[in-house]
PDB file of N, CA and C in Angstrom:
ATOM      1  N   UNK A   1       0.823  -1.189   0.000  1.00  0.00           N
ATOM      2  CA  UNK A   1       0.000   0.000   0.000  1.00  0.00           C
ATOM      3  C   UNK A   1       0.866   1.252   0.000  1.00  0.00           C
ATOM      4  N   UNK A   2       1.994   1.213   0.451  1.00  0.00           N
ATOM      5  CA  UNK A   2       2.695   2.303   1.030  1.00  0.00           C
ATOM      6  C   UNK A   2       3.895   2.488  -0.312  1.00  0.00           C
ATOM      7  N   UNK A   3       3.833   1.878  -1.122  1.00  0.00           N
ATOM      8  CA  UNK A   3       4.430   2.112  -2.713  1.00  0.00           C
ATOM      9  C   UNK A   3       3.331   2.430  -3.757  1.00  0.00           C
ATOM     10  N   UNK A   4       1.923   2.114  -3.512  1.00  0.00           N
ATOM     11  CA  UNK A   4       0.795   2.664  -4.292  1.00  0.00           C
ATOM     12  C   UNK A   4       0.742   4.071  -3.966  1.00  0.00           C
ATOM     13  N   UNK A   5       0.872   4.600  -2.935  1.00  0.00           N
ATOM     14  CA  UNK A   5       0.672   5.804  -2.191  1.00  0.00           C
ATOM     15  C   UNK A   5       1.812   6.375  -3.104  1.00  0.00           C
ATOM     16  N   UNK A   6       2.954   5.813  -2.621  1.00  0.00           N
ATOM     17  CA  UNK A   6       3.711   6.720  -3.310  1.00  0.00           C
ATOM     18  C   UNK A   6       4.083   7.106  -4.575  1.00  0.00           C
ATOM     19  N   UNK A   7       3.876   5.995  -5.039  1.00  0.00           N
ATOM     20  CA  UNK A   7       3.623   5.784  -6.768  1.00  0.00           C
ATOM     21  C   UNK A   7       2.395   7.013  -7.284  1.00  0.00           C
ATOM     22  N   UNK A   8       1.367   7.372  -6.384  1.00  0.00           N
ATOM     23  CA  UNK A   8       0.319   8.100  -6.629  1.00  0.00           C
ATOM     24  C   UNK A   8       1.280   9.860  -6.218  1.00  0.00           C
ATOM     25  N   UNK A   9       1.485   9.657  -5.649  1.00  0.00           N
ATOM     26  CA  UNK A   9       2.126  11.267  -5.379  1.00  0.00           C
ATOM     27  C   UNK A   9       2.947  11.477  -6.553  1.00  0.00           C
ATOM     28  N   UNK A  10       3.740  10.952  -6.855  1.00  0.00           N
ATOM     29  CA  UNK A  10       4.708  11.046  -8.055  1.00  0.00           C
ATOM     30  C   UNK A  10       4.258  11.359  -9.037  1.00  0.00           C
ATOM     31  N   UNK A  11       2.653  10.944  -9.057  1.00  0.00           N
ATOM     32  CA  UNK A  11       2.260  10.743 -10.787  1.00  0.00           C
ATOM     33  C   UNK A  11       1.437  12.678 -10.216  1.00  0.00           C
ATOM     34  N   UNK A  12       1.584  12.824  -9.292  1.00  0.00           N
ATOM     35  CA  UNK A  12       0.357  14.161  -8.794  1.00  0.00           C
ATOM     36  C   UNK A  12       1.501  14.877  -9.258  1.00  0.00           C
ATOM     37  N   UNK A  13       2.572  14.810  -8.873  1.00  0.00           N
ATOM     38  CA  UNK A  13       3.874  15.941  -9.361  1.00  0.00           C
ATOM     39  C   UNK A  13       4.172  16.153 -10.789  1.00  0.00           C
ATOM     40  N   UNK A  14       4.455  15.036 -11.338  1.00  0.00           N
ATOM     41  CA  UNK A  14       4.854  14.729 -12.439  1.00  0.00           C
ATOM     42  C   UNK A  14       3.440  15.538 -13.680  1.00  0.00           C
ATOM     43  N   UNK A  15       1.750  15.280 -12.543  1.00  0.00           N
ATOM     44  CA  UNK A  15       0.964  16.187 -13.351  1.00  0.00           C
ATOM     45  C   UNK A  15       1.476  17.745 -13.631  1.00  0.00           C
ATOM     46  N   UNK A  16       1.783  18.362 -12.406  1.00  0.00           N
ATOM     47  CA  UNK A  16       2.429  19.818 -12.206  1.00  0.00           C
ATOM     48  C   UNK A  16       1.406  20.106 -11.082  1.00  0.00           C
ATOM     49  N   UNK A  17       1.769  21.920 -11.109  1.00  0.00           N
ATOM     50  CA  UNK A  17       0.947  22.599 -10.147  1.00  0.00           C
ATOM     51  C   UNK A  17      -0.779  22.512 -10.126  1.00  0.00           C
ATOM     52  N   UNK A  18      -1.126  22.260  -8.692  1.00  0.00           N
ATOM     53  CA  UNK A  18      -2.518  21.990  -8.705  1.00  0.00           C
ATOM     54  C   UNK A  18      -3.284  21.215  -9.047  1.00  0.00           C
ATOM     55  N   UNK A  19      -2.387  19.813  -8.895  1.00  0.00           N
ATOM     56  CA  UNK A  19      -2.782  18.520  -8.318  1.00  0.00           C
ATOM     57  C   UNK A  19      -2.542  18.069  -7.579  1.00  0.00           C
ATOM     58  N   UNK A  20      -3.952  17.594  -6.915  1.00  0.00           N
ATOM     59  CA  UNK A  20      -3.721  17.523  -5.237  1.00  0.00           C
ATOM     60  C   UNK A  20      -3.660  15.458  -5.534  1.00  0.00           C
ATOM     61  N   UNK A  21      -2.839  14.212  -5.171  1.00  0.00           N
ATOM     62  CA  UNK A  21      -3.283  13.366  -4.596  1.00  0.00           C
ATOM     63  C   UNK A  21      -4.190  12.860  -3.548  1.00  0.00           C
ATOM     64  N   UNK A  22      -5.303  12.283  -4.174  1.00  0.00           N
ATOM     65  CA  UNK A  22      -6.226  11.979  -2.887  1.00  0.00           C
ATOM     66  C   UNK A  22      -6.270  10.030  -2.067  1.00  0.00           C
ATOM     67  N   UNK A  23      -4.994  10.047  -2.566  1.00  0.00           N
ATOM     68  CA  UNK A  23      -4.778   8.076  -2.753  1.00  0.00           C
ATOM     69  C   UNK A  23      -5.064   7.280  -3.188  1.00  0.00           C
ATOM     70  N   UNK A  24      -5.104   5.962  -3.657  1.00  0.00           N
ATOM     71  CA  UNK A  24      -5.499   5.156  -4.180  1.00  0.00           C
ATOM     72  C   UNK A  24      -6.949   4.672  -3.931  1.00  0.00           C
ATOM     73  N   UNK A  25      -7.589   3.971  -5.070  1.00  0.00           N
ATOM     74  CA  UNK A  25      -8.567   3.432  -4.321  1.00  0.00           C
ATOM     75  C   UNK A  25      -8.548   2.168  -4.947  1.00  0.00           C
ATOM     76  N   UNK A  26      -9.169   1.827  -3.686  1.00  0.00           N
ATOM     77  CA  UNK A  26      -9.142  -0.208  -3.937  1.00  0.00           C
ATOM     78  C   UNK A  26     -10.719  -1.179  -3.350  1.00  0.00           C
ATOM     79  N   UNK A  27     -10.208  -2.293  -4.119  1.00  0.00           N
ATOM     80  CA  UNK A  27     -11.265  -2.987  -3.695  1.00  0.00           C
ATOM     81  C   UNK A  27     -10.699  -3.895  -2.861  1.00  0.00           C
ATOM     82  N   UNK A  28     -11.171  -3.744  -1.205  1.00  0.00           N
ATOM     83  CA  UNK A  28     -10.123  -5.021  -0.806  1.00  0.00           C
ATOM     84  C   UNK A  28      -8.821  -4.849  -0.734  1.00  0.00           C
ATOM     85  N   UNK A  29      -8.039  -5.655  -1.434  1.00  0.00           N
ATOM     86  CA  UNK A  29      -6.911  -5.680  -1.525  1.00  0.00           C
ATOM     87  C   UNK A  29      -6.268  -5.294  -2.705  1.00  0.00           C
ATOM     88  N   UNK A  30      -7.438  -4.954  -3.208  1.00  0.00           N
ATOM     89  CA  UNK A  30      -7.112  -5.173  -5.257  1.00  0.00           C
ATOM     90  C   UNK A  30      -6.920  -3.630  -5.437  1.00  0.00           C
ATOM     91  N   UNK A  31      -5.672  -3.317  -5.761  1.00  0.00           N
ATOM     92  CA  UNK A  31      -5.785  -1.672  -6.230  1.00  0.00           C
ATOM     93  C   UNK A  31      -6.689  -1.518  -7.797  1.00  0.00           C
ATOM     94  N   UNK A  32      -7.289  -0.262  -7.795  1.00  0.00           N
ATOM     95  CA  UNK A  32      -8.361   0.047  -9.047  1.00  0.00           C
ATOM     96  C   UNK A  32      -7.421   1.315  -9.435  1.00  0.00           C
ATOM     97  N   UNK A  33      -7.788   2.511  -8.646  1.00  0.00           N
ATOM     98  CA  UNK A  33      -7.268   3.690  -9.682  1.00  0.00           C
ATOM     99  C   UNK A  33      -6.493   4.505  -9.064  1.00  0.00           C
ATOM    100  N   UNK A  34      -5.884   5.382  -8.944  1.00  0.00           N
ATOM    101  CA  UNK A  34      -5.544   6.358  -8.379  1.00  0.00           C
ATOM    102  C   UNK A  34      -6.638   7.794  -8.273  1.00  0.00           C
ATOM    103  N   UNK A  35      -6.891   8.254  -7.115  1.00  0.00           N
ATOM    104  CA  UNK A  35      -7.611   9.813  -7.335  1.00  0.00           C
ATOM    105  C   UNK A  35      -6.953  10.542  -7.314  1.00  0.00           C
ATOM    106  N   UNK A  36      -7.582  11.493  -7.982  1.00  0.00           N
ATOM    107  CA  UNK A  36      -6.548  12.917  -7.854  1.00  0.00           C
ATOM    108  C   UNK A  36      -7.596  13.715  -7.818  1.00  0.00           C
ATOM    109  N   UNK A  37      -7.082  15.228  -7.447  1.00  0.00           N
ATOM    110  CA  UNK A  37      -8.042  16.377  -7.631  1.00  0.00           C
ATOM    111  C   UNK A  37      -7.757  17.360  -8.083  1.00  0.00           C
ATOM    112  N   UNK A  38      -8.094  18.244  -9.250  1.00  0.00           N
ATOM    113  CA  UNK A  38      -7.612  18.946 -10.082  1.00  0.00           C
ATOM    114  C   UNK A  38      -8.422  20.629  -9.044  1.00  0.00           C
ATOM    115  N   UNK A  39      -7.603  21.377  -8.668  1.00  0.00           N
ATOM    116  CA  UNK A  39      -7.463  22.690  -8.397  1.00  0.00           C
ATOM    117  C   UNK A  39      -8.163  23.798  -8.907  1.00  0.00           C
ATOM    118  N   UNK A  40      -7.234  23.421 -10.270  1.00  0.00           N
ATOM    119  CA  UNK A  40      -7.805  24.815 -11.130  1.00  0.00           C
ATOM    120  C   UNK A  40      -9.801  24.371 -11.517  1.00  0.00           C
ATOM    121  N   UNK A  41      -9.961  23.207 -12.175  1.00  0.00           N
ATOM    122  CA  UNK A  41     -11.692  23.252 -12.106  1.00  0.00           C
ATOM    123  C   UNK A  41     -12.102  22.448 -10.981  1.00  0.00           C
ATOM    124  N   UNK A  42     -11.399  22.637 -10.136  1.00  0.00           N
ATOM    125  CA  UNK A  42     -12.035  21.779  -8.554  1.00  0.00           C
ATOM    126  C   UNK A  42     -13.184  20.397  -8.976  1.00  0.00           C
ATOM    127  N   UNK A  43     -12.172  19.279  -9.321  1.00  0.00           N
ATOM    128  CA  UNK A  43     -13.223  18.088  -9.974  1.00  0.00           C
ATOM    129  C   UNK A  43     -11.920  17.324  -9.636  1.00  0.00           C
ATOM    130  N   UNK A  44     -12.678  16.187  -8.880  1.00  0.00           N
ATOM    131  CA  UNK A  44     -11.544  15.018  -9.022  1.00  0.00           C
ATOM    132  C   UNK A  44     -11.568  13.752 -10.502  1.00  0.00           C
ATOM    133  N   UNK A  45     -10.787  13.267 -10.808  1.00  0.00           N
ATOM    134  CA  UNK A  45     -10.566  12.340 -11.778  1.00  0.00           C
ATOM    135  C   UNK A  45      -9.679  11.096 -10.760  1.00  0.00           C
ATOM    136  N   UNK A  46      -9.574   9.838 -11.874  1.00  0.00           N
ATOM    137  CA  UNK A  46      -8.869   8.909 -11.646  1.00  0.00           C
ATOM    138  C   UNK A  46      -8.458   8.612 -12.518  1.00  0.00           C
ATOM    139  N   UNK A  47      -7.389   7.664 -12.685  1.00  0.00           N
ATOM    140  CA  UNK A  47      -5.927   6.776 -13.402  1.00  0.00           C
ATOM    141  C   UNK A  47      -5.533   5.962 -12.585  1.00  0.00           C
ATOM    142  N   UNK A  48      -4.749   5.196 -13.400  1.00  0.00           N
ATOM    143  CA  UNK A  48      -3.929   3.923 -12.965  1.00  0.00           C
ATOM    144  C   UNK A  48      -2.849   4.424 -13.704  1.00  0.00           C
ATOM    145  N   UNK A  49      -2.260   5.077 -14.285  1.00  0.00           N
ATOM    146  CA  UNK A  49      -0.754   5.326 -15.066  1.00  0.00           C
ATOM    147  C   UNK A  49      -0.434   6.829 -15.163  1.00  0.00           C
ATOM    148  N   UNK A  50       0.312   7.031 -15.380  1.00  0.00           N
ATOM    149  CA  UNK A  50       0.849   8.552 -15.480  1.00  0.00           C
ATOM    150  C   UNK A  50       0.212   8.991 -17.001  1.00  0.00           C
ATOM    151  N   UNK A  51       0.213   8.221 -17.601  1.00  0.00           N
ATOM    152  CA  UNK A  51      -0.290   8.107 -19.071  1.00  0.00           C
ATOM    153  C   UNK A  51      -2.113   8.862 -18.963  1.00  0.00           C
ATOM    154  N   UNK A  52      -2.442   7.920 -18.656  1.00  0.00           N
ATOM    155  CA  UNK A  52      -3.666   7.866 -17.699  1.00  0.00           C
ATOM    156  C   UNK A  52      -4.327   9.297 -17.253  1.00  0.00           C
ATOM    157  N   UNK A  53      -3.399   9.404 -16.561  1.00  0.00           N
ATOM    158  CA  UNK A  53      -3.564  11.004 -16.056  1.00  0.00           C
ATOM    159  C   UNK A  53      -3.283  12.075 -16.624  1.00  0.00           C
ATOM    160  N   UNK A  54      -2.090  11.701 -17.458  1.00  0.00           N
ATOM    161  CA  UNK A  54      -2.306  13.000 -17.867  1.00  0.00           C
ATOM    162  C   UNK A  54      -3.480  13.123 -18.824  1.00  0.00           C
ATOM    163  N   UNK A  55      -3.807  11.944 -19.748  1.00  0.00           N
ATOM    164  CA  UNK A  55      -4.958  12.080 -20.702  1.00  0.00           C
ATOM    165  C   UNK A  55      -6.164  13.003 -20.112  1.00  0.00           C
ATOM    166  N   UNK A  56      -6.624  12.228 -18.822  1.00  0.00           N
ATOM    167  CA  UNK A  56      -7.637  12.573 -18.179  1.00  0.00           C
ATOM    168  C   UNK A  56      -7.930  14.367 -17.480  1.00  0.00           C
ATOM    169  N   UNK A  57      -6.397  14.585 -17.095  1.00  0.00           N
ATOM    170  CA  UNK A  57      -6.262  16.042 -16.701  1.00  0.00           C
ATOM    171  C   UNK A  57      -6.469  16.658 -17.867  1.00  0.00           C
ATOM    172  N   UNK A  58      -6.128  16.723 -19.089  1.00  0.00           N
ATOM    173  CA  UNK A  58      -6.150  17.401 -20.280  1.00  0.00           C
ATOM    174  C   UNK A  58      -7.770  17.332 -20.767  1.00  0.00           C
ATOM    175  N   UNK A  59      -8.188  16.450 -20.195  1.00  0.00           N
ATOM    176  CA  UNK A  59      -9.534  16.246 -21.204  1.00  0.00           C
ATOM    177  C   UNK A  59     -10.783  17.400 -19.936  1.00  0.00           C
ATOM    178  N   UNK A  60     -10.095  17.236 -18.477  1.00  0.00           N
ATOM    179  CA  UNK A  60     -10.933  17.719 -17.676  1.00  0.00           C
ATOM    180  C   UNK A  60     -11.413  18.917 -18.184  1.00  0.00           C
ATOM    181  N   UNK A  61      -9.655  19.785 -18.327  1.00  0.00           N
ATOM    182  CA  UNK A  61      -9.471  20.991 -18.492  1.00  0.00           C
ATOM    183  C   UNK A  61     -10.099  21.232 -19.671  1.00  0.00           C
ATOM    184  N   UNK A  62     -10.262  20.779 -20.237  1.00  0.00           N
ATOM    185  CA  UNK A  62     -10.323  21.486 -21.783  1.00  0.00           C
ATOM    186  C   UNK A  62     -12.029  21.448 -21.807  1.00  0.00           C
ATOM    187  N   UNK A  63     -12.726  20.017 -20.591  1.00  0.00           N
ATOM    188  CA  UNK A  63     -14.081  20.280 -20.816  1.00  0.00           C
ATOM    189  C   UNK A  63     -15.009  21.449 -19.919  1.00  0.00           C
ATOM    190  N   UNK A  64     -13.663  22.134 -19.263  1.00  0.00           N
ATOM    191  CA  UNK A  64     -14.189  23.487 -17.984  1.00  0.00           C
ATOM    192  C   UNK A  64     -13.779  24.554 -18.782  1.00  0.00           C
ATOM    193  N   UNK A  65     -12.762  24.468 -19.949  1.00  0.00           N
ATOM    194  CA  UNK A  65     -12.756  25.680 -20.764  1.00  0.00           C
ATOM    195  C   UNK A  65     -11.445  26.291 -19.884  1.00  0.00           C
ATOM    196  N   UNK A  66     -10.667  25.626 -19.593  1.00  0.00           N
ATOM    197  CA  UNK A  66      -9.303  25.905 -18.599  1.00  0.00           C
ATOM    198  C   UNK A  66      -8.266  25.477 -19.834  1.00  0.00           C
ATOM    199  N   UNK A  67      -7.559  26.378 -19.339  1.00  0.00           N
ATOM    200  CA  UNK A  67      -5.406  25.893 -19.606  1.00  0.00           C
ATOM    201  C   UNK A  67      -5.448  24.830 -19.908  1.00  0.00           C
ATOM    202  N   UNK A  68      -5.262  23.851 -20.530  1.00  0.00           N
ATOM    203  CA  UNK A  68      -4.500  22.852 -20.356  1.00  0.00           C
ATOM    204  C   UNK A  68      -3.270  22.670 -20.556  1.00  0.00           C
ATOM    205  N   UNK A  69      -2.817  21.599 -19.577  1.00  0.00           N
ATOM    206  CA  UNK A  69      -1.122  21.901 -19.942  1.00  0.00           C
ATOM    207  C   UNK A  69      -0.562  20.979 -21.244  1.00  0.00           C
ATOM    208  N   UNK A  70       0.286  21.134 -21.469  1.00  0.00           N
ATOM    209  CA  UNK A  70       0.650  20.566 -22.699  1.00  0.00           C
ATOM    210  C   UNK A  70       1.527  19.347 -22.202  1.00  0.00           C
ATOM    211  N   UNK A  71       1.933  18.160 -22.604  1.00  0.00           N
ATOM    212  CA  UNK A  71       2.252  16.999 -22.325  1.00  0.00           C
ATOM    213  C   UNK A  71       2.828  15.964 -23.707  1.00  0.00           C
ATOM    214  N   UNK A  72       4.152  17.029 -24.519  1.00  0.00           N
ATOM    215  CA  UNK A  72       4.650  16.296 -25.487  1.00  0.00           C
ATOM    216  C   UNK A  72       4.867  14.508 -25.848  1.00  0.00           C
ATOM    217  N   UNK A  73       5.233  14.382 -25.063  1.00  0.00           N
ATOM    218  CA  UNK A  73       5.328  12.407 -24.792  1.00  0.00           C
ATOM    219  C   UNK A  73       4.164  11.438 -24.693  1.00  0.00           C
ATOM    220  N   UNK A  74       3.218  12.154 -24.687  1.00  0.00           N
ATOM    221  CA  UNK A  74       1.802  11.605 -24.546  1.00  0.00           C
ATOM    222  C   UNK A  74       1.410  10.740 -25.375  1.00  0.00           C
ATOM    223  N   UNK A  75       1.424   9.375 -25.349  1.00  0.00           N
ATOM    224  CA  UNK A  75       1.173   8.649 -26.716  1.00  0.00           C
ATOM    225  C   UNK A  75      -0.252   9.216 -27.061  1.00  0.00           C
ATOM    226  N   UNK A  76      -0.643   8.507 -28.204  1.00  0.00           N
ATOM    227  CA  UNK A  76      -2.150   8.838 -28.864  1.00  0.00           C
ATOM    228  C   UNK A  76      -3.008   8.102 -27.779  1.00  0.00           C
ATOM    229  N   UNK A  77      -4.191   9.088 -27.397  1.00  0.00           N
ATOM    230  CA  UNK A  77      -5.416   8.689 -26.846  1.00  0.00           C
ATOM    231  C   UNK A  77      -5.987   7.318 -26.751  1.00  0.00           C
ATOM    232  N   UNK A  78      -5.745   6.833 -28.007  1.00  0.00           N
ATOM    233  CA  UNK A  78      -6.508   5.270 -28.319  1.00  0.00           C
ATOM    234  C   UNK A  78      -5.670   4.574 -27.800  1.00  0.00           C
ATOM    235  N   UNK A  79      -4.182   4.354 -27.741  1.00  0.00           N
ATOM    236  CA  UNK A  79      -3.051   3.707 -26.774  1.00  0.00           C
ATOM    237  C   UNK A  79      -3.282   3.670 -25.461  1.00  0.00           C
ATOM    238  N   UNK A  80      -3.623   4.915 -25.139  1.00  0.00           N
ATOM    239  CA  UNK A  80      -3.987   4.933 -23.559  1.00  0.00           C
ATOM    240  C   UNK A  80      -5.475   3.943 -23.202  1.00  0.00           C
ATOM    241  N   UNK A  81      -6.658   4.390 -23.655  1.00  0.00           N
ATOM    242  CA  UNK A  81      -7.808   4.129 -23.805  1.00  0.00           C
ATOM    243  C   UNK A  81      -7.311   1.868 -23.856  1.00  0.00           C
ATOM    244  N   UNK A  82      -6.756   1.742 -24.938  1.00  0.00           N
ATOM    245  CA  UNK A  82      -7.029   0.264 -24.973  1.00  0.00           C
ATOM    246  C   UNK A  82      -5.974  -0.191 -23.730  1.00  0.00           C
ATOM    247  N   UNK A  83      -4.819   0.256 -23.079  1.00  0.00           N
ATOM    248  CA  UNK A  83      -4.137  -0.274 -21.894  1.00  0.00           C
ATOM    249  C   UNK A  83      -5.074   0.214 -20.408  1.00  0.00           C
ATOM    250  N   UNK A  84      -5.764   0.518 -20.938  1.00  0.00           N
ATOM    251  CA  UNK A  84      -6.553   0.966 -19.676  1.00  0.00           C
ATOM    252  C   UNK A  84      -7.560  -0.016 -19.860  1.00  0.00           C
ATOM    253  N   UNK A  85      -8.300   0.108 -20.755  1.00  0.00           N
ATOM    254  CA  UNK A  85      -9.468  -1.429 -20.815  1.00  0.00           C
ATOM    255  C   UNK A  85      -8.927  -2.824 -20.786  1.00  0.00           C
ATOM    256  N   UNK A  86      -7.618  -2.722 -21.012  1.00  0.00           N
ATOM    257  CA  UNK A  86      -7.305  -3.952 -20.686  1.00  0.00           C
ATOM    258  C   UNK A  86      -6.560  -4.025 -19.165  1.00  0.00           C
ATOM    259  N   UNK A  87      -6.396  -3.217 -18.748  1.00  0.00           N
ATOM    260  CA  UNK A  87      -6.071  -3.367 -17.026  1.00  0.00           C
ATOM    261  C   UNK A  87      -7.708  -3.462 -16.467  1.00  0.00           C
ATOM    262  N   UNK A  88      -8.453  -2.758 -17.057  1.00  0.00           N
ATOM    263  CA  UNK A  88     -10.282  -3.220 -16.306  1.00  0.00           C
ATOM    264  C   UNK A  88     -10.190  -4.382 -16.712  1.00  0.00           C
ATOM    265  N   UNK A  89     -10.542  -5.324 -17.513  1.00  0.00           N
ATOM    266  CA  UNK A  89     -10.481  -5.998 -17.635  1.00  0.00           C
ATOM    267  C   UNK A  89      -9.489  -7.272 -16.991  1.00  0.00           C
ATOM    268  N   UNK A  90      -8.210  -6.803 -16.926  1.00  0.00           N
ATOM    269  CA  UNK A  90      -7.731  -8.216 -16.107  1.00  0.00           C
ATOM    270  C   UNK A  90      -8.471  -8.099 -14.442  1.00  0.00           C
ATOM    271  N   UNK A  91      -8.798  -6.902 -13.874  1.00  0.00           N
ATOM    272  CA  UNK A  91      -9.408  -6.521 -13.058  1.00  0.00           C
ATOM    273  C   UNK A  91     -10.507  -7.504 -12.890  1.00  0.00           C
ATOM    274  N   UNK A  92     -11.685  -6.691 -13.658  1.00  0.00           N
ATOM    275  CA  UNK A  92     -12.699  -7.396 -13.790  1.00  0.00           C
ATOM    276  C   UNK A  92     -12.645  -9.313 -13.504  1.00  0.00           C
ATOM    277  N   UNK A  93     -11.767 -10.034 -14.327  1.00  0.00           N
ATOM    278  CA  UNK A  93     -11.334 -11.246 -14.122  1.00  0.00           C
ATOM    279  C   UNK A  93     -11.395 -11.212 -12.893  1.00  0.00           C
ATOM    280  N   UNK A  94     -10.396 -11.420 -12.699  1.00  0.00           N
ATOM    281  CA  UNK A  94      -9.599 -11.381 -11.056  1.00  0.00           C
ATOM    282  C   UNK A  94     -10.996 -10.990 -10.030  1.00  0.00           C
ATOM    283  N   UNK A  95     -11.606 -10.288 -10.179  1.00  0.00           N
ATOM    284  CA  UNK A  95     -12.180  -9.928  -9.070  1.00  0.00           C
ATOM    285  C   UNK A  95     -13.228 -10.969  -9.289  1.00  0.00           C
ATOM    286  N   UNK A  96     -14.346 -11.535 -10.651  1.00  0.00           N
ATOM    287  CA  UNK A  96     -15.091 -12.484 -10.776  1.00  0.00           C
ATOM    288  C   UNK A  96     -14.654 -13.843 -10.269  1.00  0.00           C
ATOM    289  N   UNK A  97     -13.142 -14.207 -10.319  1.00  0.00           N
ATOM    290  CA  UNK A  97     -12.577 -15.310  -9.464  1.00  0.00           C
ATOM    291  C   UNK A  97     -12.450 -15.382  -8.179  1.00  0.00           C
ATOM    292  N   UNK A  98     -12.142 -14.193  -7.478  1.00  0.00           N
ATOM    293  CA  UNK A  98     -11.889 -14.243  -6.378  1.00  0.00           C
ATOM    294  C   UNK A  98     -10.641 -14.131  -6.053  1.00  0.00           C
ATOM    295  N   UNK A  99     -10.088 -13.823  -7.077  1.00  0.00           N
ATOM    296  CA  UNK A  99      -8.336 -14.347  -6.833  1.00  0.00           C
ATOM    297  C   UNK A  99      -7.473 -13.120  -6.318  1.00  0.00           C
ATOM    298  N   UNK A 100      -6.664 -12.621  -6.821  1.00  0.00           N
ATOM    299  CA  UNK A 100      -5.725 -11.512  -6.514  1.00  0.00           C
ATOM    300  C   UNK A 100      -4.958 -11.391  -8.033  1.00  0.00           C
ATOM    301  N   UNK A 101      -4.675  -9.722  -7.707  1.00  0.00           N
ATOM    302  CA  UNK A 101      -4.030  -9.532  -9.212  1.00  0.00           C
ATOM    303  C   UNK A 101      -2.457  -9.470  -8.672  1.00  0.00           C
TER     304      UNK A 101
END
């Protein structure tokens, strides 16, 4: 838990100024997403990747009519979008078994 945490602060920095980390959230034992809370349009979002987040911060902003920051390295949207349905998805599994990821 205490490397999810921190893994989550990193990705709050790495967003920039005026992202607040609000910790992980989990099911159980099973980590799901990371929260965060965006400052400038006071709305929280979630991710599981830095990728993740930044997509999601960019899309917040841009749907409050805010700054967005710019984020050169950003693969394409649909990259993010299908590694993310496929982490729900092994999720999803895992949790219909009972098992652990």
């Amino acid at each position: 838990m205490k490397a999810l945490v921190e893994r989550g602060k990193q990705i709050a920095v790495q967003l920039g100024e005026g992202i607040n980390y609000n910790g992980p959230q989990m099911y159980g034992e099973i980590f799901l997403l990371h929260l965060f809370t965006d400052s400038v349009t006071d709305t929280t979002f979630s991710a599981r990747t830095l990728e993740q987040a930044q997509m999601r911060l960019v899309e917040v902003r841009r749907s409050y009519k805010a700054p967005a920051p710019s984020y050169p390295d950003l693969p394409d949207h649909s990259e993010i979008i299908e590694g993310l349905m496929k982490d729900l998805d092994r999720i999803r599994k895992t949790l219909t078994k009972g098992g652990r990821l």
